[in-house]
PDB file of N, CA and C in Angstrom:
ATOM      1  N   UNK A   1     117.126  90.115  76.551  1.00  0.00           N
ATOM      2  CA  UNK A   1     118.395  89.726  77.131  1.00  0.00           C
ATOM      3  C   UNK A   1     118.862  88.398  76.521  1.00  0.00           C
ATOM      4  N   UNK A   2     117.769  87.556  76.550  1.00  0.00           N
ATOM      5  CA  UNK A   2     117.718  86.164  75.912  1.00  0.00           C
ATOM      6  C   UNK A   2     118.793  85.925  74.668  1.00  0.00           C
ATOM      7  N   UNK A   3     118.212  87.199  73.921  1.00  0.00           N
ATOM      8  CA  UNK A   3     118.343  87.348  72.179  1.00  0.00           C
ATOM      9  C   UNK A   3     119.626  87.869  71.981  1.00  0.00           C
ATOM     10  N   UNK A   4     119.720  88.990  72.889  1.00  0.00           N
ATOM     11  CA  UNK A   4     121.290  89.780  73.011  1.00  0.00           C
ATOM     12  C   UNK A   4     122.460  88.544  73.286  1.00  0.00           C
ATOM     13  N   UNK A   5     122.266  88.085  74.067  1.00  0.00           N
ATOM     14  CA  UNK A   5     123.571  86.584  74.301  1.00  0.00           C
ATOM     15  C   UNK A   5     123.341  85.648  73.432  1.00  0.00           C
ATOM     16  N   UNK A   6     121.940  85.499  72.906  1.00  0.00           N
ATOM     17  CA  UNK A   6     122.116  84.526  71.156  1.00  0.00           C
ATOM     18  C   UNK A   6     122.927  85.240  70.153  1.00  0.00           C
ATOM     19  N   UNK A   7     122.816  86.680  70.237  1.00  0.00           N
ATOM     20  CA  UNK A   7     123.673  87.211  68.957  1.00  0.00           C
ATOM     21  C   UNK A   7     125.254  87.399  69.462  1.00  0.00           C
ATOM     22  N   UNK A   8     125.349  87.608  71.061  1.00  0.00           N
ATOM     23  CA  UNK A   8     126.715  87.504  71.081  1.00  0.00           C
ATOM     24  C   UNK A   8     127.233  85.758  71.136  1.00  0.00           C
ATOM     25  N   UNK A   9     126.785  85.150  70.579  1.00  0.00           N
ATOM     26  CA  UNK A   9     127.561  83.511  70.668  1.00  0.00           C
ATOM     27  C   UNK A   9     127.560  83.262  71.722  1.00  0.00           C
ATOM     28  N   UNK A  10     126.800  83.810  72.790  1.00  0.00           N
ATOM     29  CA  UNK A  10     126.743  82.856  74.014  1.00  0.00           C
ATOM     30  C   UNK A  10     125.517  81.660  74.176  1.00  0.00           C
ATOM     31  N   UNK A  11     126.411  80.288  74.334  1.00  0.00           N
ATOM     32  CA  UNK A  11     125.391  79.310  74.313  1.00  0.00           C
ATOM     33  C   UNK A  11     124.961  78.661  75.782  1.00  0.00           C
ATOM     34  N   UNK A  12     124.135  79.656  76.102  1.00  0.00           N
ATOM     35  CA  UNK A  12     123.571  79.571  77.738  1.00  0.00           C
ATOM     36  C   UNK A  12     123.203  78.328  78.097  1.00  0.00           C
ATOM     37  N   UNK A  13     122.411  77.644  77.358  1.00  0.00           N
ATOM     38  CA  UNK A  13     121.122  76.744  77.416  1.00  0.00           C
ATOM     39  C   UNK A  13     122.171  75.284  77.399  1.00  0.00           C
ATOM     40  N   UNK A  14     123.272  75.163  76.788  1.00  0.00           N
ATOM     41  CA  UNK A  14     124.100  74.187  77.290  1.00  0.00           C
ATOM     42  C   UNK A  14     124.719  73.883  78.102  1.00  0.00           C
ATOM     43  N   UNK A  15     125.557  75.126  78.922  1.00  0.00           N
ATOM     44  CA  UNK A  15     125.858  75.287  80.047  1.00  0.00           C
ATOM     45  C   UNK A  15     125.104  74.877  81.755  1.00  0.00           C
ATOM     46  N   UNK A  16     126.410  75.009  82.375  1.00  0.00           N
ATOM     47  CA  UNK A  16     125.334  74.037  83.717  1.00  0.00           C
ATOM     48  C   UNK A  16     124.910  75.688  84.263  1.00  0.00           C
ATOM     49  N   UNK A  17     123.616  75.178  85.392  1.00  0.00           N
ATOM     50  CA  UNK A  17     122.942  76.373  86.021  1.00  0.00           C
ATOM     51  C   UNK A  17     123.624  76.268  87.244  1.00  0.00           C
ATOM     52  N   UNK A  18     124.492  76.641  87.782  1.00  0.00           N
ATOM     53  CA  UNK A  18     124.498  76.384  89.123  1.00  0.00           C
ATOM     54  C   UNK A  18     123.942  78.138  90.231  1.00  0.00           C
ATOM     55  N   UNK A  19     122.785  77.483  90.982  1.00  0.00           N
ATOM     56  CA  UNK A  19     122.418  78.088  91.818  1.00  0.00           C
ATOM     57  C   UNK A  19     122.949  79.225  92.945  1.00  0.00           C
ATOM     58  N   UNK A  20     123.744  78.404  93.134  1.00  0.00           N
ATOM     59  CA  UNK A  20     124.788  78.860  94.486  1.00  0.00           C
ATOM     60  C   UNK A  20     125.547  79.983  93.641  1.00  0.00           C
ATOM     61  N   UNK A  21     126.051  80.585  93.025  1.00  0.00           N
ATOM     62  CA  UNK A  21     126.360  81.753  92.155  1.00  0.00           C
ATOM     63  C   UNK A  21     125.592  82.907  92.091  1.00  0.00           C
ATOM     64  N   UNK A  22     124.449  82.976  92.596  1.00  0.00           N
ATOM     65  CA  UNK A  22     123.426  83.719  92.434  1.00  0.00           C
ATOM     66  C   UNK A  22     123.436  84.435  94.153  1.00  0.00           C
ATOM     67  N   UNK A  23     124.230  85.158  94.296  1.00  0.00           N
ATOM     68  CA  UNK A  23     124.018  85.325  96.330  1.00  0.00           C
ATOM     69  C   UNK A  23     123.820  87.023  96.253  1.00  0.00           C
ATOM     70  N   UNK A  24     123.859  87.571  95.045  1.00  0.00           N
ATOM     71  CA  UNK A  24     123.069  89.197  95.564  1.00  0.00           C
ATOM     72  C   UNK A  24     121.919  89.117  95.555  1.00  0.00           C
ATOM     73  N   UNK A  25     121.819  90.194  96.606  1.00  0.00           N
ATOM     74  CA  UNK A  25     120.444  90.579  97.233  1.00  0.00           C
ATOM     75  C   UNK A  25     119.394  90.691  96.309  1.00  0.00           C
ATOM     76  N   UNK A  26     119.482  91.684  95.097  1.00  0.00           N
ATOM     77  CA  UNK A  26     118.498  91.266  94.444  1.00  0.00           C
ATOM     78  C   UNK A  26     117.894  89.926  93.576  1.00  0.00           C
ATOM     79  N   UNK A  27     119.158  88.871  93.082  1.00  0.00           N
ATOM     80  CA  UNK A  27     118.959  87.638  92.765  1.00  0.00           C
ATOM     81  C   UNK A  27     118.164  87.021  93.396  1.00  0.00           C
ATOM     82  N   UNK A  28     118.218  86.960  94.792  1.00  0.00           N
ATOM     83  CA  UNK A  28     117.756  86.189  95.785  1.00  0.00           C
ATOM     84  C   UNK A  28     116.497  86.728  95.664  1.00  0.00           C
ATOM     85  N   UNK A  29     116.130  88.020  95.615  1.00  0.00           N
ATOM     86  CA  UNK A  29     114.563  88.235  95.523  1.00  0.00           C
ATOM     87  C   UNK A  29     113.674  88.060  94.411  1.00  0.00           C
ATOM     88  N   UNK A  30     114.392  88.172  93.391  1.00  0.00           N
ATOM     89  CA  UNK A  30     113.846  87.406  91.871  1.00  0.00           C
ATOM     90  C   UNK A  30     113.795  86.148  92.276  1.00  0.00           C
ATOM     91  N   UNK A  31     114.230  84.879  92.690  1.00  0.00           N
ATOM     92  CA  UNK A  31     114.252  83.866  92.619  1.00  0.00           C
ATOM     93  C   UNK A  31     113.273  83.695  93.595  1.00  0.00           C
ATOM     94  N   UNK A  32     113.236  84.611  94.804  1.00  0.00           N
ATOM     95  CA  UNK A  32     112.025  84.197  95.454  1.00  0.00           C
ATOM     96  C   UNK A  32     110.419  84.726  95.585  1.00  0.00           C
ATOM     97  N   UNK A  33     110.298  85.190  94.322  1.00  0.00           N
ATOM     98  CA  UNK A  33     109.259  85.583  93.764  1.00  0.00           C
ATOM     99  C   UNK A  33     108.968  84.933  92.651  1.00  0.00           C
ATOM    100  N   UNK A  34     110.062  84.089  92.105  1.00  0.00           N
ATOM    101  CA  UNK A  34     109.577  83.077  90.870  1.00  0.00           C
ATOM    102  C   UNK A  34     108.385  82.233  91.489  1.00  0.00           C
ATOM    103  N   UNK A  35     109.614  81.600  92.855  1.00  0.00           N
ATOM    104  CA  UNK A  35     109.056  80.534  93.700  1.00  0.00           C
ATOM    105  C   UNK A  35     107.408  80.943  94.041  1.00  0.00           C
ATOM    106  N   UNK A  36     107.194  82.140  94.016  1.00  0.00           N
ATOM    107  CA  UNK A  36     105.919  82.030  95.048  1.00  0.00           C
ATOM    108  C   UNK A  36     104.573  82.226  93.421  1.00  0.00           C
ATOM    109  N   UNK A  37     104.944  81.555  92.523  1.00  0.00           N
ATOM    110  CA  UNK A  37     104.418  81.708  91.477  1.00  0.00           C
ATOM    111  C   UNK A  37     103.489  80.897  91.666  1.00  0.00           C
ATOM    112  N   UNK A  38     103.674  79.095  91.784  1.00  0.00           N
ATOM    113  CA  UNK A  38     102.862  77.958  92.118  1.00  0.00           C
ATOM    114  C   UNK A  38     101.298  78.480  93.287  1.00  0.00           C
ATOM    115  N   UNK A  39     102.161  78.711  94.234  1.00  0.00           N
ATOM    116  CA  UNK A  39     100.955  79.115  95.292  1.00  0.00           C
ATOM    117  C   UNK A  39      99.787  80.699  95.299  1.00  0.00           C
ATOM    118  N   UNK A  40     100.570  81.678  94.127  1.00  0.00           N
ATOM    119  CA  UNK A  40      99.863  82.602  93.596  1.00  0.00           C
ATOM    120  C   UNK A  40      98.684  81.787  92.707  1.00  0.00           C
ATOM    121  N   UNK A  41      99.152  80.887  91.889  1.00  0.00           N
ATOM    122  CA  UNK A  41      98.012  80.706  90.774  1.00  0.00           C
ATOM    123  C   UNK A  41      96.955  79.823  91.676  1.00  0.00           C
ATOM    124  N   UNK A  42      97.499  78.613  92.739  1.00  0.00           N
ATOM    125  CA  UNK A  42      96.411  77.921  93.442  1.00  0.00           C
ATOM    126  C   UNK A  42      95.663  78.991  94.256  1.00  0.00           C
ATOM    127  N   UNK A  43      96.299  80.066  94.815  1.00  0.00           N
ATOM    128  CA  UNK A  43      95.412  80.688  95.521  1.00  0.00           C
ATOM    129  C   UNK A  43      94.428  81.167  94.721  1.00  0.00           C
ATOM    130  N   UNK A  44      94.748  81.784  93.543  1.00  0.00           N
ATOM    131  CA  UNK A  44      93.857  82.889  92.810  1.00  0.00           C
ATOM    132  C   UNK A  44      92.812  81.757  92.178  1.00  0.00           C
ATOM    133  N   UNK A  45      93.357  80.297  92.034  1.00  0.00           N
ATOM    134  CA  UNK A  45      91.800  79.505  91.483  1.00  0.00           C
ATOM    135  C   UNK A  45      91.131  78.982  92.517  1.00  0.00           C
ATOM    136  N   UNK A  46      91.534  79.043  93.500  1.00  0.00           N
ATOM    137  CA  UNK A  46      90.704  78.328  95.091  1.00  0.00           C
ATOM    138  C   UNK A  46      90.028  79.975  95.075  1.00  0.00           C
ATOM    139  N   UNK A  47      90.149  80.869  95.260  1.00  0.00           N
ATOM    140  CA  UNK A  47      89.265  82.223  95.758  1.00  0.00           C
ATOM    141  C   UNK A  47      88.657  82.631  94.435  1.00  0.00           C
ATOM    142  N   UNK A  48      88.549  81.804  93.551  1.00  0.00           N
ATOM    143  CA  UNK A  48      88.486  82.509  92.022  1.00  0.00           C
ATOM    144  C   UNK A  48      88.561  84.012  91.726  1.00  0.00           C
ATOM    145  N   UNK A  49      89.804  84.228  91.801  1.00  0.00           N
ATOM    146  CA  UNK A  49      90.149  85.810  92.050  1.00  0.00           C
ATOM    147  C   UNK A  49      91.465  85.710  91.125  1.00  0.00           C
ATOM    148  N   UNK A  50      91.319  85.972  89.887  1.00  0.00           N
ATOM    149  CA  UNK A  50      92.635  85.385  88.677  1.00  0.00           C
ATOM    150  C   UNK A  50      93.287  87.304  88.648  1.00  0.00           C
ATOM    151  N   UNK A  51      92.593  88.040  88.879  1.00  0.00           N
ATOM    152  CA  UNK A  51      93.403  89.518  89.749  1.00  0.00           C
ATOM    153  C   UNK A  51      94.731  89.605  90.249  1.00  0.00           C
ATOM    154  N   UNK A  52      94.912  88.355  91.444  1.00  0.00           N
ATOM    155  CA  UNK A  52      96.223  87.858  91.639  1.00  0.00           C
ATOM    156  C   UNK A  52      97.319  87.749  91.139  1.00  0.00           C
ATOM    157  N   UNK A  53      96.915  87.028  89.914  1.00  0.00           N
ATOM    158  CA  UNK A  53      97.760  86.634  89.027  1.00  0.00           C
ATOM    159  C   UNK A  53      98.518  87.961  88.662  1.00  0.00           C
ATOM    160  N   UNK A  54      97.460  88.833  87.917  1.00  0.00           N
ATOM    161  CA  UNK A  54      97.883  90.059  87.272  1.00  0.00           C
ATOM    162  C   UNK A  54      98.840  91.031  88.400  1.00  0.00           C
ATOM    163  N   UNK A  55      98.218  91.048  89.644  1.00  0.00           N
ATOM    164  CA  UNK A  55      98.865  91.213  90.643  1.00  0.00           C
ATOM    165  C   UNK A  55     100.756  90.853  90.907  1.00  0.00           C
ATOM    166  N   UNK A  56     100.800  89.876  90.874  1.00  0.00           N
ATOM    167  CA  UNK A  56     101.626  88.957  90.693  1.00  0.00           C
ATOM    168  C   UNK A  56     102.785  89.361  89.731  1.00  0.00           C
ATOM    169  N   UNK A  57     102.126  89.367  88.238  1.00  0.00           N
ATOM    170  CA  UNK A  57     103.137  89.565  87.413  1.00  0.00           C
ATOM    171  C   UNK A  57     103.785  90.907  87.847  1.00  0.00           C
ATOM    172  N   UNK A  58     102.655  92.007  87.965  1.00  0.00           N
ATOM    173  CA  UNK A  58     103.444  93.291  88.081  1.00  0.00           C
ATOM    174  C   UNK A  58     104.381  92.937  89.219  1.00  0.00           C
ATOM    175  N   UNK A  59     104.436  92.461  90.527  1.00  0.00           N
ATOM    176  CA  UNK A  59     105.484  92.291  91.167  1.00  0.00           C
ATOM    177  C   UNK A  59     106.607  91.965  90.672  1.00  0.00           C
ATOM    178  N   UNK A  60     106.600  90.761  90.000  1.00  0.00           N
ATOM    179  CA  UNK A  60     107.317  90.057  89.145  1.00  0.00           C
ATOM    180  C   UNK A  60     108.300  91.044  88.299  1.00  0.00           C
ATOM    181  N   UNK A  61     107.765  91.862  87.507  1.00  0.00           N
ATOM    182  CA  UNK A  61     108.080  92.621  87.073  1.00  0.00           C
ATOM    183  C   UNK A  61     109.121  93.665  87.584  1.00  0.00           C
ATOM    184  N   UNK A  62     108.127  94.215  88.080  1.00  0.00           N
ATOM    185  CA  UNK A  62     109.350  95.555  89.336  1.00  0.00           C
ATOM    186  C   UNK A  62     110.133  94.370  89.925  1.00  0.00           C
ATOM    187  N   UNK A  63     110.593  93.241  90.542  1.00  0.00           N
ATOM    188  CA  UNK A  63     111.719  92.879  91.223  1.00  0.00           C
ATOM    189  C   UNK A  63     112.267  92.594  89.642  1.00  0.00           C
ATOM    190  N   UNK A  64     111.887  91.620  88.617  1.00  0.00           N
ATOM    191  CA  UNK A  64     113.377  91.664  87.543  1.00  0.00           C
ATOM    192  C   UNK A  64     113.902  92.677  87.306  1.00  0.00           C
ATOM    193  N   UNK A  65     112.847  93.922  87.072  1.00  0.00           N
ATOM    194  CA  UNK A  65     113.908  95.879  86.732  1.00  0.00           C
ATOM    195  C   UNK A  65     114.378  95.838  88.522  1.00  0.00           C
ATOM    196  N   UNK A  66     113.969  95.771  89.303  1.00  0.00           N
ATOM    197  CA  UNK A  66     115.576  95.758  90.149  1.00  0.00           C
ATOM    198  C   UNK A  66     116.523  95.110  90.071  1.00  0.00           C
ATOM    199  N   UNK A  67     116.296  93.656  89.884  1.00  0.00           N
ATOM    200  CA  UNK A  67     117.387  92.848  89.572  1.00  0.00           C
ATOM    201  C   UNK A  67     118.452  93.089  88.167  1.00  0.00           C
ATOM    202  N   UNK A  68     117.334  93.536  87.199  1.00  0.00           N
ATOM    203  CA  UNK A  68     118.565  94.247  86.289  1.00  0.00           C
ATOM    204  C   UNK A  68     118.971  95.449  86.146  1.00  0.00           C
ATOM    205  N   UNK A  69     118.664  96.434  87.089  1.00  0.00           N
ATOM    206  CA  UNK A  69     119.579  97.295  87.446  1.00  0.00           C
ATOM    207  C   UNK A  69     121.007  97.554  87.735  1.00  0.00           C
ATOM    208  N   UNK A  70     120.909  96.475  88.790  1.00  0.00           N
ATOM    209  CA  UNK A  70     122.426  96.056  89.404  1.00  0.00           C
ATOM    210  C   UNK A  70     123.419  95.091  88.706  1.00  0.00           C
ATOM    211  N   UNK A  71     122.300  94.091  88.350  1.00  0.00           N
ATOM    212  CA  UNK A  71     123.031  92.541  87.971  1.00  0.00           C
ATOM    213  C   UNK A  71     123.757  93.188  86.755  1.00  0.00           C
ATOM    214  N   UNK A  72     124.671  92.876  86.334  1.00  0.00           N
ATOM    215  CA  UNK A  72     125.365  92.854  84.917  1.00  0.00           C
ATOM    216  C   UNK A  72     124.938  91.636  84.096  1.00  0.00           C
ATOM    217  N   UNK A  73     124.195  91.217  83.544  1.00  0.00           N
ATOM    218  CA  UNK A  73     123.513  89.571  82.718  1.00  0.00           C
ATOM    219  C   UNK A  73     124.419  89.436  82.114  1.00  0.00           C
ATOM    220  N   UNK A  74     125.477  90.112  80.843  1.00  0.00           N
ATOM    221  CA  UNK A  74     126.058  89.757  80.030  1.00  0.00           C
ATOM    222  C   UNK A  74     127.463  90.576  80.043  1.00  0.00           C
ATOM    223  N   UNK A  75     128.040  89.991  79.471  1.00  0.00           N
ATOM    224  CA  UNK A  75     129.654  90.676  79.611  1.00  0.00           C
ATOM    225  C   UNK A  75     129.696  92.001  79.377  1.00  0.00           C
ATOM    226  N   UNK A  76     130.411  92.867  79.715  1.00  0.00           N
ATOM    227  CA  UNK A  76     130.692  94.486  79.461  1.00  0.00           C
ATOM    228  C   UNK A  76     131.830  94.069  78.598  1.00  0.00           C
ATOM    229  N   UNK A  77     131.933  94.764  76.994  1.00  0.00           N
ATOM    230  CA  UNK A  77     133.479  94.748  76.854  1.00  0.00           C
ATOM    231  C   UNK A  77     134.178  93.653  76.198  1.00  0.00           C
ATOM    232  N   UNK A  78     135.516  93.720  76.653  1.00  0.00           N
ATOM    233  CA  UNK A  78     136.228  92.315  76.728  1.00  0.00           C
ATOM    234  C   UNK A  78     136.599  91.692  77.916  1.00  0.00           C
ATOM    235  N   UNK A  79     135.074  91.578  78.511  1.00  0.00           N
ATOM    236  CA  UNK A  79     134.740  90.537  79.503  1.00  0.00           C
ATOM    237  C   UNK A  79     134.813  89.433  79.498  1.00  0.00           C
ATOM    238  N   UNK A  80     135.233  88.365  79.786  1.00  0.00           N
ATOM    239  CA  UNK A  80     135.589  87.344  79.556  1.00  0.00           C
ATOM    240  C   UNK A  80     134.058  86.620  80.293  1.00  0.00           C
ATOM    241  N   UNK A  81     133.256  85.713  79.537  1.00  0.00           N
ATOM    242  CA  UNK A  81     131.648  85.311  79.949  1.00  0.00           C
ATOM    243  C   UNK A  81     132.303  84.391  81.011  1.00  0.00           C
ATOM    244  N   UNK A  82     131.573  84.730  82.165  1.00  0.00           N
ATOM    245  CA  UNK A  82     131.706  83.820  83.563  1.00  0.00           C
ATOM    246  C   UNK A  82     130.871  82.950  83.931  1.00  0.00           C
ATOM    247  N   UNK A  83     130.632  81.938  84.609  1.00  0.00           N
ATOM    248  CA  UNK A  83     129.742  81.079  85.349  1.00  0.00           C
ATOM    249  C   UNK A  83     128.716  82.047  85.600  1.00  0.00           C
ATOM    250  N   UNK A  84     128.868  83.110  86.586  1.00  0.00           N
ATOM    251  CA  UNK A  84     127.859  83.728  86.989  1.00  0.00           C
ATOM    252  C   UNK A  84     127.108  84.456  85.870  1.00  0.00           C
ATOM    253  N   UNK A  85     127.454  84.823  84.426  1.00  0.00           N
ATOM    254  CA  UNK A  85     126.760  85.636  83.470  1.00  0.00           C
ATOM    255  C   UNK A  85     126.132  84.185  83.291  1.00  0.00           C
ATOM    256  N   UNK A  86     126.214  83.062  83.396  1.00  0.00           N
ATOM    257  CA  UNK A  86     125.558  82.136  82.579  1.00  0.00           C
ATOM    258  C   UNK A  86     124.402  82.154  83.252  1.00  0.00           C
ATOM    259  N   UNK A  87     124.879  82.172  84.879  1.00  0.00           N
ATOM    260  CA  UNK A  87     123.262  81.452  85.973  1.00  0.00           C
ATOM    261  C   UNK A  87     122.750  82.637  85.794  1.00  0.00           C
ATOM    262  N   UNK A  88     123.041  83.964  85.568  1.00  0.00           N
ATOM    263  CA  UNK A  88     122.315  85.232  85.709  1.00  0.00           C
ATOM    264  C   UNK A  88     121.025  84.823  84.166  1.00  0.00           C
ATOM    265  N   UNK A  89     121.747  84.542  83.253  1.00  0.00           N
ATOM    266  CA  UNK A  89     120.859  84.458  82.078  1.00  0.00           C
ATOM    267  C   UNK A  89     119.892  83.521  82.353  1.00  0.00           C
ATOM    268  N   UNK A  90     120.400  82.045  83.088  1.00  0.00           N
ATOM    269  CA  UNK A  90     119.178  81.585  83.774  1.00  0.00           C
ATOM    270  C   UNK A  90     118.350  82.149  84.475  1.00  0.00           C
ATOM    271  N   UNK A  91     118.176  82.799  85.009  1.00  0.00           N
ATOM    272  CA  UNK A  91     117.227  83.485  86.091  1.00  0.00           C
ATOM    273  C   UNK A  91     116.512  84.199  84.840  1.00  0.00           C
ATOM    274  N   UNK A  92     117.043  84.484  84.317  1.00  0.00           N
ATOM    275  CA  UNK A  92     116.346  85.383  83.211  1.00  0.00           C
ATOM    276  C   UNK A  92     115.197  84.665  82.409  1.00  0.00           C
ATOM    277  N   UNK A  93     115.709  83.676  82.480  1.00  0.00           N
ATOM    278  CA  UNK A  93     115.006  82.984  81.495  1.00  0.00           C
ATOM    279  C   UNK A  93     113.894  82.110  82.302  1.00  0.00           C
ATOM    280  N   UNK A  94     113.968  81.913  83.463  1.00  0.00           N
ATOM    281  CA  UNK A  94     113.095  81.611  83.942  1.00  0.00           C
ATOM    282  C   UNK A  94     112.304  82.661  84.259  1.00  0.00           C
ATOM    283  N   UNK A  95     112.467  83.869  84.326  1.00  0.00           N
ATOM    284  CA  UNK A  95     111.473  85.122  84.629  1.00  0.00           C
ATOM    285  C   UNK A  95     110.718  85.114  83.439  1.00  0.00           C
ATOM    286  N   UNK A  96     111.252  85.145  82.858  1.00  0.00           N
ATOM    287  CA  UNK A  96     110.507  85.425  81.349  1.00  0.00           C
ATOM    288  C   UNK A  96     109.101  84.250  81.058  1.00  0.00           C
ATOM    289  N   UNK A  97     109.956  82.726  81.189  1.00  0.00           N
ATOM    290  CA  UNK A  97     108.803  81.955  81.122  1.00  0.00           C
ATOM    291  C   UNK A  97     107.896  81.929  82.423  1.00  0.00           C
ATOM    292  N   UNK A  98     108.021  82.254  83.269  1.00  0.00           N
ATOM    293  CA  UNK A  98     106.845  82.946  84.228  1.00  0.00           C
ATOM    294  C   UNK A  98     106.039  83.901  83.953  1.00  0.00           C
ATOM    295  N   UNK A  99     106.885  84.490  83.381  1.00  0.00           N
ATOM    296  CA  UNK A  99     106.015  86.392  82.670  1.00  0.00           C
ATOM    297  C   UNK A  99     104.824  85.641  81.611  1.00  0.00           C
ATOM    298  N   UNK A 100     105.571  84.724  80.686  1.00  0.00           N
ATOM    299  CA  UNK A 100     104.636  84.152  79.728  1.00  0.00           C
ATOM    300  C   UNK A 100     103.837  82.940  80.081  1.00  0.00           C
ATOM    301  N   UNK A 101     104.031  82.328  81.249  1.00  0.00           N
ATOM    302  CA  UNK A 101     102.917  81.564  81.314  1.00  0.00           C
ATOM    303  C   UNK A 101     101.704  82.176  82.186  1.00  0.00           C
ATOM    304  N   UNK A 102     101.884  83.633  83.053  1.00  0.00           N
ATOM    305  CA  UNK A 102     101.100  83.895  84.096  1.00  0.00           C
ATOM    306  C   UNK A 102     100.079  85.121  82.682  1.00  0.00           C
ATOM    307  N   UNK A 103     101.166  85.292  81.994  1.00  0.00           N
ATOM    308  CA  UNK A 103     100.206  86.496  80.950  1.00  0.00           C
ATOM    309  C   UNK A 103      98.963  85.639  80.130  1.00  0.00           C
ATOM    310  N   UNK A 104      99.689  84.510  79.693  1.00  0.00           N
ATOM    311  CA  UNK A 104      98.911  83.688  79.242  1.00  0.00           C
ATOM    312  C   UNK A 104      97.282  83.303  80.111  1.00  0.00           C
ATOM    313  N   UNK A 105      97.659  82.905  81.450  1.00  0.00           N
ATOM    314  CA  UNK A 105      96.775  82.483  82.246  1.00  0.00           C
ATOM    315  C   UNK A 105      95.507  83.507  82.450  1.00  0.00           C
ATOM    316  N   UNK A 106      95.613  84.673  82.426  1.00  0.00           N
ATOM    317  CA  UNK A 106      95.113  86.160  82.440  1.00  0.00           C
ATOM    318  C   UNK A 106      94.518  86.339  81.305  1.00  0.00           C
ATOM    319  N   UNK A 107      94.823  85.977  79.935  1.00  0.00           N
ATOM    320  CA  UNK A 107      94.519  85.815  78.501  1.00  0.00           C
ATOM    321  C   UNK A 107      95.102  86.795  77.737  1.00  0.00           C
ATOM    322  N   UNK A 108      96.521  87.337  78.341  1.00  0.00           N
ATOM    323  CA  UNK A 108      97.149  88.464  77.471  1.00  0.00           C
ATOM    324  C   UNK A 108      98.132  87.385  76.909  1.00  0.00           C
ATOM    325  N   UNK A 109      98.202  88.091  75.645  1.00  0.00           N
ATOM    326  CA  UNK A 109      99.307  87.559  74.395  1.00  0.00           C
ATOM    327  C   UNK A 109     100.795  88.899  74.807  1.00  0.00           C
ATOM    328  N   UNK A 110     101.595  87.984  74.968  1.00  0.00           N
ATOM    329  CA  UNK A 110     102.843  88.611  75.087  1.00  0.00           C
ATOM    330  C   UNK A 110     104.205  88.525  73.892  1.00  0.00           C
ATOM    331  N   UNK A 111     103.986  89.938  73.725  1.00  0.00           N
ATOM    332  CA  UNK A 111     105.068  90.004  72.333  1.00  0.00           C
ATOM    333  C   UNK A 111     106.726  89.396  72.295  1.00  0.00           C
ATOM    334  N   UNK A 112     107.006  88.438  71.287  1.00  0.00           N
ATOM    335  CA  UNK A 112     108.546  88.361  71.651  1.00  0.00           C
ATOM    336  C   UNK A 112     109.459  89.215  71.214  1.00  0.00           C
ATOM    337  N   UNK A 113     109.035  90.416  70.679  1.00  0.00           N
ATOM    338  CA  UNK A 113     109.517  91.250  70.675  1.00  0.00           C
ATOM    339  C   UNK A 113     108.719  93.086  70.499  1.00  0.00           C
ATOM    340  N   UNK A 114     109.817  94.128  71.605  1.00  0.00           N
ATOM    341  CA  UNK A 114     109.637  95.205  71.190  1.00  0.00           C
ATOM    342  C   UNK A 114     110.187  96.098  70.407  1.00  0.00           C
TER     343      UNK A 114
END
């Protein structure tokens, strides 16, 4: 998704994130499964049970394919790019560096591309 809005000239990463843009149902559940990332990894090294983790990502996982089911991330068309395609690409991009730091933690190497 990242790569698709680098080749369409969208420059995400300069743009502001604003939060409050983000109010569908599934946004809200991606974002609150990012959140519970911190207290997944302390739990899984206090019980030394790093399972969790792996646990974890797959959740992680199935809520971003719901979230991009619905969400539209990037313009359809001659869509004119909105505030909200920008914070959507944020979320994205924070899923992703979750995906890659929890794969990492597990000791899987994750491809940047398929």
């Amino acid at each position: 998704m990242l790569r698709n809005a680098a080749e369409l000239g969208i420059d995400w990463r300069n743009a502001d994130f604003d939060p409050a843009l983000l109010s569908h149902e599934r946004e809200d559940d991606l974002l609150g499964t990012i959140a519970q990332f911190p207290s997944v990894v302390t739990s899984a090294a206090e019980l030394r049970e790093p399972h969790r983790i792996a646990r974890y990502l797959e959740e992680l996982a199935t809520v971003y394919h719901r979230f991009y089911d619905v969400c539209w991330v990037l313009p359809r068309g001659d869509e004119a790019l909105s505030e909200l395609h920008v914070a959507r690409l944020w979320l994205c991009a924070a899923s992703r560096q979750v995906l890659a730091n929890g794969l990492d933690m597990v000791g899987v190497s994750a491809p940047e591309r398929m």
